[in-house]
C-alpha atoms as a PDB file:
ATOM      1  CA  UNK A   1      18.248  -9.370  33.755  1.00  0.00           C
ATOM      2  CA  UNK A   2      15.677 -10.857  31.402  1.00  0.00           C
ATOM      3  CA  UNK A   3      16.641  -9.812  27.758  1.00  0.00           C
ATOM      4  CA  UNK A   4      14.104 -11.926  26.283  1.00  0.00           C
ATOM      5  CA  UNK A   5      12.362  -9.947  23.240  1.00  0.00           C
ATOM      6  CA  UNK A   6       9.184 -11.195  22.553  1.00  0.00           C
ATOM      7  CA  UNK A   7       7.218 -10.693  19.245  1.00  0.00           C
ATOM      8  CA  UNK A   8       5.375  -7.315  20.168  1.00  0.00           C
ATOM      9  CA  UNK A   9       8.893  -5.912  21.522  1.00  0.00           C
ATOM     10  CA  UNK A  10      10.074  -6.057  18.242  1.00  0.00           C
ATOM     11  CA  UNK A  11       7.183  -4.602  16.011  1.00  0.00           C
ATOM     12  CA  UNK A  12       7.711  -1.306  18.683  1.00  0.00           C
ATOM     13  CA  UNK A  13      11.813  -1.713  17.892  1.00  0.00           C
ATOM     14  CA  UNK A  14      10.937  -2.189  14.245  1.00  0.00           C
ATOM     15  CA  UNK A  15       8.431   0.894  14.543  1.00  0.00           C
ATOM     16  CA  UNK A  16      10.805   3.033  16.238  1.00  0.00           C
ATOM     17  CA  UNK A  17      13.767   2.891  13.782  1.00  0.00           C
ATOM     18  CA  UNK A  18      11.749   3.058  11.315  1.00  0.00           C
ATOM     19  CA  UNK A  19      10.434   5.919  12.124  1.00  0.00           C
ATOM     20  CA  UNK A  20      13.561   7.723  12.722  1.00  0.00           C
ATOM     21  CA  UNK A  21      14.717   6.329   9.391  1.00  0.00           C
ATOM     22  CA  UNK A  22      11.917   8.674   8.170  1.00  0.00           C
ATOM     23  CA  UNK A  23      12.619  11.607  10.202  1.00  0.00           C
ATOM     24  CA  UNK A  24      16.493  11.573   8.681  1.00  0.00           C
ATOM     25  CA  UNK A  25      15.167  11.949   5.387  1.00  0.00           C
ATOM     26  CA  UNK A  26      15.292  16.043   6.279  1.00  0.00           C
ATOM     27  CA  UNK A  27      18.886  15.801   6.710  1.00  0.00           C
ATOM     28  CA  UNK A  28      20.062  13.851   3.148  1.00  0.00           C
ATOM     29  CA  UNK A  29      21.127  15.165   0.725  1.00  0.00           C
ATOM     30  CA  UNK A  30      18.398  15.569  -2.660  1.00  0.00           C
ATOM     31  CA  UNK A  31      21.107  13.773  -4.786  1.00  0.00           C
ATOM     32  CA  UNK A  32      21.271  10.781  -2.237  1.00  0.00           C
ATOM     33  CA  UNK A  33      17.357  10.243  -1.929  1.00  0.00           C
ATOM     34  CA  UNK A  34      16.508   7.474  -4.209  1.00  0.00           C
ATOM     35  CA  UNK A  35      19.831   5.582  -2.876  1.00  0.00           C
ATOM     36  CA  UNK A  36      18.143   6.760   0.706  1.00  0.00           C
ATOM     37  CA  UNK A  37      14.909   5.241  -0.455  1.00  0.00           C
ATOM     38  CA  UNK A  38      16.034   2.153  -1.700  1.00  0.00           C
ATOM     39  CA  UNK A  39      18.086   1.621   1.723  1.00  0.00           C
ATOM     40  CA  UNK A  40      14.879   2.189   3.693  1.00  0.00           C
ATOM     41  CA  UNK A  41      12.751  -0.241   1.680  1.00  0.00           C
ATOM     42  CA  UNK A  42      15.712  -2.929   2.829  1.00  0.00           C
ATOM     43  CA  UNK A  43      15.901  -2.024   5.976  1.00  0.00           C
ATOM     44  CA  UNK A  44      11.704  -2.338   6.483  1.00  0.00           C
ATOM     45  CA  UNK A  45      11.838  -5.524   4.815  1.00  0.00           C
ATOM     46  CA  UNK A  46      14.690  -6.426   6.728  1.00  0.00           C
ATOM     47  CA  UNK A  47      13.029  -5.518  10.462  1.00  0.00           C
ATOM     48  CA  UNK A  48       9.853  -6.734   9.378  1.00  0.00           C
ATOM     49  CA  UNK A  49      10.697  -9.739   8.276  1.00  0.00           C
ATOM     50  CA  UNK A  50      12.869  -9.705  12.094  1.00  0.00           C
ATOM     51  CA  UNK A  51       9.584  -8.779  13.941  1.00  0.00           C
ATOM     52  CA  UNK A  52       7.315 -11.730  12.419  1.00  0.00           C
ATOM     53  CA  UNK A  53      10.013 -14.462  12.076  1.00  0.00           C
ATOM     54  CA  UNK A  54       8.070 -17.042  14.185  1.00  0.00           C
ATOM     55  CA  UNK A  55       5.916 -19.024  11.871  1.00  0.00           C
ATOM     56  CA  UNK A  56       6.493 -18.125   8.511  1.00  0.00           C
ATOM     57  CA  UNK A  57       7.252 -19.732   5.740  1.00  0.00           C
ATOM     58  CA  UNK A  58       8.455 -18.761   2.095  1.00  0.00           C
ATOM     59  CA  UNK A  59       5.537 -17.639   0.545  1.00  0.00           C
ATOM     60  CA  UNK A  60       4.536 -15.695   3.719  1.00  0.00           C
ATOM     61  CA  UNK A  61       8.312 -14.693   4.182  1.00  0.00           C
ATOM     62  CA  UNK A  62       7.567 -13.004   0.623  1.00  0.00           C
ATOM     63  CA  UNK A  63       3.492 -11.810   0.770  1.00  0.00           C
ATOM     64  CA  UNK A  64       3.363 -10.455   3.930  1.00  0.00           C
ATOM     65  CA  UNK A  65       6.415  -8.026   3.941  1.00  0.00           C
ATOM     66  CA  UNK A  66       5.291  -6.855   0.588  1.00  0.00           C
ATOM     67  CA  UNK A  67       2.599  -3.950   2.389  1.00  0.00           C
ATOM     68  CA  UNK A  68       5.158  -2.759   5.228  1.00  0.00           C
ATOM     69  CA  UNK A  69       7.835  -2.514   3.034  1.00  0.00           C
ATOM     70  CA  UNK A  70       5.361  -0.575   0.170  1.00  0.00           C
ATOM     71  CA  UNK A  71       3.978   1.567   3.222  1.00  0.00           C
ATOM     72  CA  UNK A  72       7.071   2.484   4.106  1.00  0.00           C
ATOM     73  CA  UNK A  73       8.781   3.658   0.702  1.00  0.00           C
ATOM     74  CA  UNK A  74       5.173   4.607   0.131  1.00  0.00           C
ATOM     75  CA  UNK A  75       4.913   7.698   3.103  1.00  0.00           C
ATOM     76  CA  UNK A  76       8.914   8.037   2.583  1.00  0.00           C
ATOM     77  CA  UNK A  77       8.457   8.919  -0.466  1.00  0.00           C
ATOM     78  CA  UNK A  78       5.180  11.586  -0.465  1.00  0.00           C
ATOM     79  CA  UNK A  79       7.397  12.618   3.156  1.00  0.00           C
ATOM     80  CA  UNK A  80       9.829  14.245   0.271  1.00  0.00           C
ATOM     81  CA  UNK A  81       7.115  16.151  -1.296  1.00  0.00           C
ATOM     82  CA  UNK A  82       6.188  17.916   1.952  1.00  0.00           C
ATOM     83  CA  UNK A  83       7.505  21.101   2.864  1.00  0.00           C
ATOM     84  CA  UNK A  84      10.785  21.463   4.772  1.00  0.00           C
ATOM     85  CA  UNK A  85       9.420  22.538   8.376  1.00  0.00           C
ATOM     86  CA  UNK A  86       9.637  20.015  11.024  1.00  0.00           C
ATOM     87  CA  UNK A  87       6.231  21.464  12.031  1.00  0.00           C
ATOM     88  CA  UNK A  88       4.865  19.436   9.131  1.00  0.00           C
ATOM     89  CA  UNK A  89       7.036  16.429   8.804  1.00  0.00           C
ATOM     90  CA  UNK A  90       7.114  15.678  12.738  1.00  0.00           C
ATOM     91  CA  UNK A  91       3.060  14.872  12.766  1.00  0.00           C
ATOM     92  CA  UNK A  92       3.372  12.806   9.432  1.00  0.00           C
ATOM     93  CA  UNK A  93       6.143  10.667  10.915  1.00  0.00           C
ATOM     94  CA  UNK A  94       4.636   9.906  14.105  1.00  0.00           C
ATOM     95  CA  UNK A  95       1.251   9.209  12.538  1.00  0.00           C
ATOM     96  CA  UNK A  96       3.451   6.590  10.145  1.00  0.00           C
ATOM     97  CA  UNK A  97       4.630   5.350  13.384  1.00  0.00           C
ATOM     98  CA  UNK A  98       1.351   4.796  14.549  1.00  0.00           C
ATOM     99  CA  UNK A  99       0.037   3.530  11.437  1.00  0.00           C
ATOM    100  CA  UNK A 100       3.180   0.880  10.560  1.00  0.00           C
ATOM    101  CA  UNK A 101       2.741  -0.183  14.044  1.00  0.00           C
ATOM    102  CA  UNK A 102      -1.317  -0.944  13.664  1.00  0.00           C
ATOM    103  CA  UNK A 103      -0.424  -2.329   9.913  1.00  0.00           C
ATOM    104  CA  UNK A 104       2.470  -5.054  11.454  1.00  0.00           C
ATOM    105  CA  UNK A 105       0.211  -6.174  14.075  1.00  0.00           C
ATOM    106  CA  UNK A 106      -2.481  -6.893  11.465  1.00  0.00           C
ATOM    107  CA  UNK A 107       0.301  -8.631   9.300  1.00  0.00           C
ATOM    108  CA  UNK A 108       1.185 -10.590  12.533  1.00  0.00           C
ATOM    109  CA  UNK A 109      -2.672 -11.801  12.486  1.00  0.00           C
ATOM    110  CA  UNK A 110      -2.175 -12.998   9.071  1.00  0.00           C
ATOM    111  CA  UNK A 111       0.978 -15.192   9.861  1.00  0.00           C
ATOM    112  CA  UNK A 112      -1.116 -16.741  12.774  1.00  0.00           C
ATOM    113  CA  UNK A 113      -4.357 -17.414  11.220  1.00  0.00           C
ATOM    114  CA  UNK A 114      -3.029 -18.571   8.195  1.00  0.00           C
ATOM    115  CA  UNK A 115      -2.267 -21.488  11.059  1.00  0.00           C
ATOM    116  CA  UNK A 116      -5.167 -21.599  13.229  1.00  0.00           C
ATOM    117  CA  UNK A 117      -8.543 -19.362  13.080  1.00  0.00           C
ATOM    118  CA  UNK A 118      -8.529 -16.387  15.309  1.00  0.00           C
ATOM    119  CA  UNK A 119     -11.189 -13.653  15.857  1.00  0.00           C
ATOM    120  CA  UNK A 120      -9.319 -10.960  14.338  1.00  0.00           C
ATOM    121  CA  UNK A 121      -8.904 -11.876  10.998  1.00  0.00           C
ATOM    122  CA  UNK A 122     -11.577  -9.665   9.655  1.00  0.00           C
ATOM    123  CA  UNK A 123     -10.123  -6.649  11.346  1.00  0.00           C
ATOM    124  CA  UNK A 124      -6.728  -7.615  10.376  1.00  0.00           C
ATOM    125  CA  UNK A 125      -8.412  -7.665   6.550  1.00  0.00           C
ATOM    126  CA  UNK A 126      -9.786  -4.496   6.745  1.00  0.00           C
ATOM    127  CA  UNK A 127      -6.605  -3.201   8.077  1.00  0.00           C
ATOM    128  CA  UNK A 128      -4.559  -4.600   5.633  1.00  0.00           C
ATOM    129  CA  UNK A 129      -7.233  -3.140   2.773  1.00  0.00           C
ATOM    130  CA  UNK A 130      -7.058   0.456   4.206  1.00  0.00           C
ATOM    131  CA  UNK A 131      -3.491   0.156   4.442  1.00  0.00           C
ATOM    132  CA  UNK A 132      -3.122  -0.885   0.834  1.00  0.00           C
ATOM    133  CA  UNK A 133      -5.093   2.141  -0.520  1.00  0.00           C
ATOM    134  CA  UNK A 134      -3.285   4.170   1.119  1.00  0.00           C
ATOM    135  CA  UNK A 135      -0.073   2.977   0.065  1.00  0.00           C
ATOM    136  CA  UNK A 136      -1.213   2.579  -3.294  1.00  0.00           C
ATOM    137  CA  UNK A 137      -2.354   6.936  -2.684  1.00  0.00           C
ATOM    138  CA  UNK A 138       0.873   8.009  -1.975  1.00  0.00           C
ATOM    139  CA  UNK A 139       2.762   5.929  -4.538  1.00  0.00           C
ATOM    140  CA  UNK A 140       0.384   6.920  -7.328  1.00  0.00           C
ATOM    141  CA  UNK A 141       1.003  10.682  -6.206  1.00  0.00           C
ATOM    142  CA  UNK A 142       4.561  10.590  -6.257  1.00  0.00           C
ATOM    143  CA  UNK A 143       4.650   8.675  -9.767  1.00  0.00           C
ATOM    144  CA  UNK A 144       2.377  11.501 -11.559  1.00  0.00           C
ATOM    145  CA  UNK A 145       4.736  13.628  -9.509  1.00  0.00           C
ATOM    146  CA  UNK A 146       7.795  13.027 -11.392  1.00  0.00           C
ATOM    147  CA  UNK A 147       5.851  13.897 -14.869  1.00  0.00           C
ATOM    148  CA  UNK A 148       6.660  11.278 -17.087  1.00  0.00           C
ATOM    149  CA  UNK A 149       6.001   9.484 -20.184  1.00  0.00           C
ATOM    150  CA  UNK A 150       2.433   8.125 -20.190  1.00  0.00           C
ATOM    151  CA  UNK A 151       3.564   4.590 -21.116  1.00  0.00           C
ATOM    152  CA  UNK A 152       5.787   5.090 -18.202  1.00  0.00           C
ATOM    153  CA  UNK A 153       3.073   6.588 -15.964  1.00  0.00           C
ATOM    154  CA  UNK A 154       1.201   3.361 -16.968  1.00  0.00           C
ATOM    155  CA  UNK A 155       3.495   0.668 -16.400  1.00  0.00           C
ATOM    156  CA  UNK A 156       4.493   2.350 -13.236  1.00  0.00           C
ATOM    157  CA  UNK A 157       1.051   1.818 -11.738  1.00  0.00           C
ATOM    158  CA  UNK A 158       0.572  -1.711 -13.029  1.00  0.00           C
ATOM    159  CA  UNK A 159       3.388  -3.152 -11.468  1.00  0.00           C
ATOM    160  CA  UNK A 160       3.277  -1.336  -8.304  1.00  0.00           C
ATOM    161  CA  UNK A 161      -0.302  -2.575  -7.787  1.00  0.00           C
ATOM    162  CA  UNK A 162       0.044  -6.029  -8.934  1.00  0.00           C
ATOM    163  CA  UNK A 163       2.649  -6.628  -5.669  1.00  0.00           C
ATOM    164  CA  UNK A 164      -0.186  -4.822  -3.883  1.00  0.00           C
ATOM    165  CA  UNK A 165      -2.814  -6.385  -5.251  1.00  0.00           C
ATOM    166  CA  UNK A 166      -1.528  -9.493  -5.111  1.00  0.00           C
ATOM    167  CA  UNK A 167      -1.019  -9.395  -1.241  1.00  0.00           C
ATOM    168  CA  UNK A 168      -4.431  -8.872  -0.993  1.00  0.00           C
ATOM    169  CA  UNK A 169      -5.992 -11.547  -2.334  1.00  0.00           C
ATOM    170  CA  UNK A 170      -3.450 -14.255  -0.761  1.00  0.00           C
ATOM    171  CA  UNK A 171      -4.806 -12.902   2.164  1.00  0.00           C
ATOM    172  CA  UNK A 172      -8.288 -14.332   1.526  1.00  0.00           C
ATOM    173  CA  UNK A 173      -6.739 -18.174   1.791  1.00  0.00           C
ATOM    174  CA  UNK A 174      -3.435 -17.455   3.270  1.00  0.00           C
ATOM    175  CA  UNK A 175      -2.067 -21.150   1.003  1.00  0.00           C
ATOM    176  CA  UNK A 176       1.015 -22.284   1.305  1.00  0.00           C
ATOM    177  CA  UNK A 177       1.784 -21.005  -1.805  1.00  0.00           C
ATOM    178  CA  UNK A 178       0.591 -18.519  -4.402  1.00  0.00           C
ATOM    179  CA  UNK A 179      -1.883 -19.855  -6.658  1.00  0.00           C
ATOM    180  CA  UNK A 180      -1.681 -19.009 -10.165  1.00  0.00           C
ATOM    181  CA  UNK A 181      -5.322 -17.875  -9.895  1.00  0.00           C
ATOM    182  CA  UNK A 182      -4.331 -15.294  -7.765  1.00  0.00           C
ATOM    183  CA  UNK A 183      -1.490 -14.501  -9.873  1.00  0.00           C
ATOM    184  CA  UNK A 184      -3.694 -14.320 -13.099  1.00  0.00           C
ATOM    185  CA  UNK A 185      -6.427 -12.096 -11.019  1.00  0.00           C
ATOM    186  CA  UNK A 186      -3.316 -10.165  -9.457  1.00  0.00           C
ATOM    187  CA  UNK A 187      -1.763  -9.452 -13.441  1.00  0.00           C
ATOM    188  CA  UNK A 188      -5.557  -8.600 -14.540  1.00  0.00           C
ATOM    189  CA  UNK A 189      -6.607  -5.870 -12.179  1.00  0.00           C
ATOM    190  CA  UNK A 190      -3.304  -4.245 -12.105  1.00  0.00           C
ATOM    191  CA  UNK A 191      -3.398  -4.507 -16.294  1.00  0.00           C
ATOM    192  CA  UNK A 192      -6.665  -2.372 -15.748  1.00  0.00           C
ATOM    193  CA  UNK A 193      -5.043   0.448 -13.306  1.00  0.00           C
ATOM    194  CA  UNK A 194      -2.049   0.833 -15.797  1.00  0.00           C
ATOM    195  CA  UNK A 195      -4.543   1.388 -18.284  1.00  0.00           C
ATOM    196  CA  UNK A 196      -6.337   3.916 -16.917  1.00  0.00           C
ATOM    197  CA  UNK A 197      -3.503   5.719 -15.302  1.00  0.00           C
ATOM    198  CA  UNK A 198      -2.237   5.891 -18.964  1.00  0.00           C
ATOM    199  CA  UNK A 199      -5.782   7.648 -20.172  1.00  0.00           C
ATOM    200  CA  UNK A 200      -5.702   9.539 -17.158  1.00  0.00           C
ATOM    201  CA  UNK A 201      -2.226  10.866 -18.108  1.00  0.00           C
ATOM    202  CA  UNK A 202      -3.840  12.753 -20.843  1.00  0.00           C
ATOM    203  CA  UNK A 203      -6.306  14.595 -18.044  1.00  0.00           C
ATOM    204  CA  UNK A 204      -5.108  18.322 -17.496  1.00  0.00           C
ATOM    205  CA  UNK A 205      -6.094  17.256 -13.747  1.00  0.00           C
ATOM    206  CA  UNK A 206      -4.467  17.979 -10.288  1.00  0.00           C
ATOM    207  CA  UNK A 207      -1.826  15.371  -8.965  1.00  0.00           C
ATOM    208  CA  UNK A 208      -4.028  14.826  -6.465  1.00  0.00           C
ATOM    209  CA  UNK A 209      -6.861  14.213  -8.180  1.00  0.00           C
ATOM    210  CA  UNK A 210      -4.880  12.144 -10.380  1.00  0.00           C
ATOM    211  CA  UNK A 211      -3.931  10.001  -7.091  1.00  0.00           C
ATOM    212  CA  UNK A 212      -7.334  10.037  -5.889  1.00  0.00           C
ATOM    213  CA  UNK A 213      -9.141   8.686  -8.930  1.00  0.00           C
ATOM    214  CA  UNK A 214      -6.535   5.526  -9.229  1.00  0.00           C
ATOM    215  CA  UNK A 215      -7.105   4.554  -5.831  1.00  0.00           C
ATOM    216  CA  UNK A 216     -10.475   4.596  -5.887  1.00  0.00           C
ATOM    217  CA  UNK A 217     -10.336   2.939  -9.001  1.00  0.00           C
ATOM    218  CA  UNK A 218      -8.101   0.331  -6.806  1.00  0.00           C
ATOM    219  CA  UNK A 219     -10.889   0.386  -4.639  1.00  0.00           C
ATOM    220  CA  UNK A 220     -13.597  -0.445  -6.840  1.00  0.00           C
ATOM    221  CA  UNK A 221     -12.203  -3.170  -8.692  1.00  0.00           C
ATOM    222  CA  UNK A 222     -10.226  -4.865  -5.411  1.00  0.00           C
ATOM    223  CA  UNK A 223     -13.062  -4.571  -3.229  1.00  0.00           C
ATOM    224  CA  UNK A 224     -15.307  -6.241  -6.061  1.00  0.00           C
ATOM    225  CA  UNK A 225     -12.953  -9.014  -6.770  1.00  0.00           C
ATOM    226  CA  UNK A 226     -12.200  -9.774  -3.293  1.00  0.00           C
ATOM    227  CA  UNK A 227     -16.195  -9.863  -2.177  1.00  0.00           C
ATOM    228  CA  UNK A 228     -16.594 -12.220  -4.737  1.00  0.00           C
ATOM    229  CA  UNK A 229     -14.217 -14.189  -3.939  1.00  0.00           C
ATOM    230  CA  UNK A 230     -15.345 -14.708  -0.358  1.00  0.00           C
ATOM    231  CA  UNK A 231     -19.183 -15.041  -1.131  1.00  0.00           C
ATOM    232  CA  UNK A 232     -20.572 -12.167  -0.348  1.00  0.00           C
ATOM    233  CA  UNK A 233     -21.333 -10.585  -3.793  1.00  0.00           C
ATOM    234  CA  UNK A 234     -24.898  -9.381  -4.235  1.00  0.00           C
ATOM    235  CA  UNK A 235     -26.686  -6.078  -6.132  1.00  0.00           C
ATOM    236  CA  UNK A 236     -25.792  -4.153  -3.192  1.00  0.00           C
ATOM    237  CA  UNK A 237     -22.276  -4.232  -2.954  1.00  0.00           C
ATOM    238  CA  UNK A 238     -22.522  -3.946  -6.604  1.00  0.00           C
ATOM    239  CA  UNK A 239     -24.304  -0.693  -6.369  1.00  0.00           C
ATOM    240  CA  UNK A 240     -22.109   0.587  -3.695  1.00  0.00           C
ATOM    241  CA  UNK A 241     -18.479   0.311  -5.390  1.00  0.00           C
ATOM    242  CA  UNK A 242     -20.117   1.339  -8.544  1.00  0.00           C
ATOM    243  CA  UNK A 243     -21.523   4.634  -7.029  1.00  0.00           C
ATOM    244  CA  UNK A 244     -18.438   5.521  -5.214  1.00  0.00           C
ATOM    245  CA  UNK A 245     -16.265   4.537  -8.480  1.00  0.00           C
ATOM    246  CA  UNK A 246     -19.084   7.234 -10.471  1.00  0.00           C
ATOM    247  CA  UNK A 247     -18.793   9.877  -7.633  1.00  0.00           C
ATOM    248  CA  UNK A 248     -15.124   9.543  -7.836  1.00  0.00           C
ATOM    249  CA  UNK A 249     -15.475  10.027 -11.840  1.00  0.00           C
ATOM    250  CA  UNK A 250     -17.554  12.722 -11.487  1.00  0.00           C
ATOM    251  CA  UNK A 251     -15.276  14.671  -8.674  1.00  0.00           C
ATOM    252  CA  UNK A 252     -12.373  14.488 -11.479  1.00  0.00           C
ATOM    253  CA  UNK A 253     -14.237  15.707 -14.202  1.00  0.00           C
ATOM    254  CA  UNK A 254     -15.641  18.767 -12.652  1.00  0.00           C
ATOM    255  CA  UNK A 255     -12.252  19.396 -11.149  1.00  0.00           C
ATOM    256  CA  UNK A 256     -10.389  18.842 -14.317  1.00  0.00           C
ATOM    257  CA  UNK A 257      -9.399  22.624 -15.707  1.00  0.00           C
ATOM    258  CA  UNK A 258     -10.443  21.804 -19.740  1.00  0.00           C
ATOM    259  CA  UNK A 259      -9.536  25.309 -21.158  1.00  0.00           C
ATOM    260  CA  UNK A 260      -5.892  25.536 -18.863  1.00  0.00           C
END
């Protein structure tokens, strides 16, 4: 019998414990959730790290399990806020089945062509971008969930998006290591989102909307940064992450309940 596992065999392993990892989360315990959490965020890093072993290095050992690992505490997480019907929850987890499966592959990609070119870097970018947002969503939402301090509201979201960030824009060079450029650019952008998610604390405004407008506010100010730093910055682009950041704006403003 051949037991030989190849690289794809183990990103469907990986995806399938995972994903029943998530699905046990109806069965603990509300006092045991955090410790739950913090096991599942090991156990992703763990099995992701597992699935891509064959080429990485240290830097990439550290960069490119930092988005499965956030995607996965990320969904886990919002997965608590849900309501307790297996109607509900069974969809979401195998969508994040799905979805963690699509987001290693496109990790996989990075490992590779941070060795040789391949034609599926760009995809594997806008992937990885998508994925980020979306992480960075459902985090967001489940930090404005627990109702806490605005300075903690705002250093919250800064760290939480510089590891996110940060991913991101190693991504554009895959080096060897991690520039302190990217480091700076990572600390900068990340300084801005705690900011605002400390103003926006003071906003009478629906969690969601809350989540919404810090995302796209990830959005704006990633997807600038990182079109500049391939080349491709023009008036356009400009123009079009500055009117989605204004519609955005606008959408929270209107929604925003002023009188209570």
């Amino acid at each position: 019998m051949n037991l030989y596992i190849n690289k794809r065999h183990k990103i469907i392993i990986n995806t399938a414990i995972l994903t029943i990892g998530l699905l046990s989360t109806q069965l603990v315990d509300f006092n045991l959730r955090f410790r739950f959490l913090a096991g599942l965020a090991v156990l992703s890093y763990a099995l992701s790290l597992w699935s891509l072993w064959e080429g990485l290095n240290t830097t990439k050992a550290f960069v490119l399990m930092i988005l499965p690992t956030f995607f996965t505490v990320a969904v886990a997480s919002f997965y608590f806020l849900l309501p307790v019907r297996w109607l509900t929850r069974l969809p979401v987890a195998l969508a994040f089945g799905l979805t963690f499966y699509l987001l290693l592959l496109a990790q996989n990609v990075f490992n590779v062509a941070s060795l040789r070119t391949i034609p599926l870097y760009r995809a594997a970018s806008t992937a990885s971008f998508l994925f980020t947002l979306l992480s960075a969503f459902f985090i967001y939402h489940v930090i404005f969930a627990f109702n806490l301090l605005f300075l903690w509201n705002g250093l919250s979201v800064a760290a939480v998006s510089f590891l996110l960030i940060l991913q991101v824009l190693w991504s554009i060079q895959m080096e060897d290591r991690i520039g302190a450029a990217i480091v700076v650019q990572s600390f900068i952008l990340s300084l801005i989102l705690g900011e605002i998610a400390l103003s926006f604390s003071f906003w009478p405004t629906p969690v969601t909307i809350w989540s919404l407008s810090l995302s796209s506010a990830m959005y704006v100010l990633l997807g600038l940064t990182t079109q500049e730093l391939r080349g491709r910055m023009n008036r356009r682009v400009v123009w079009e992450y500055i009117g989605l950041g204004v519609s955005v704006f606008l959408i929270s403003f209107f929604s925003t309940s002023w009188t209570g």
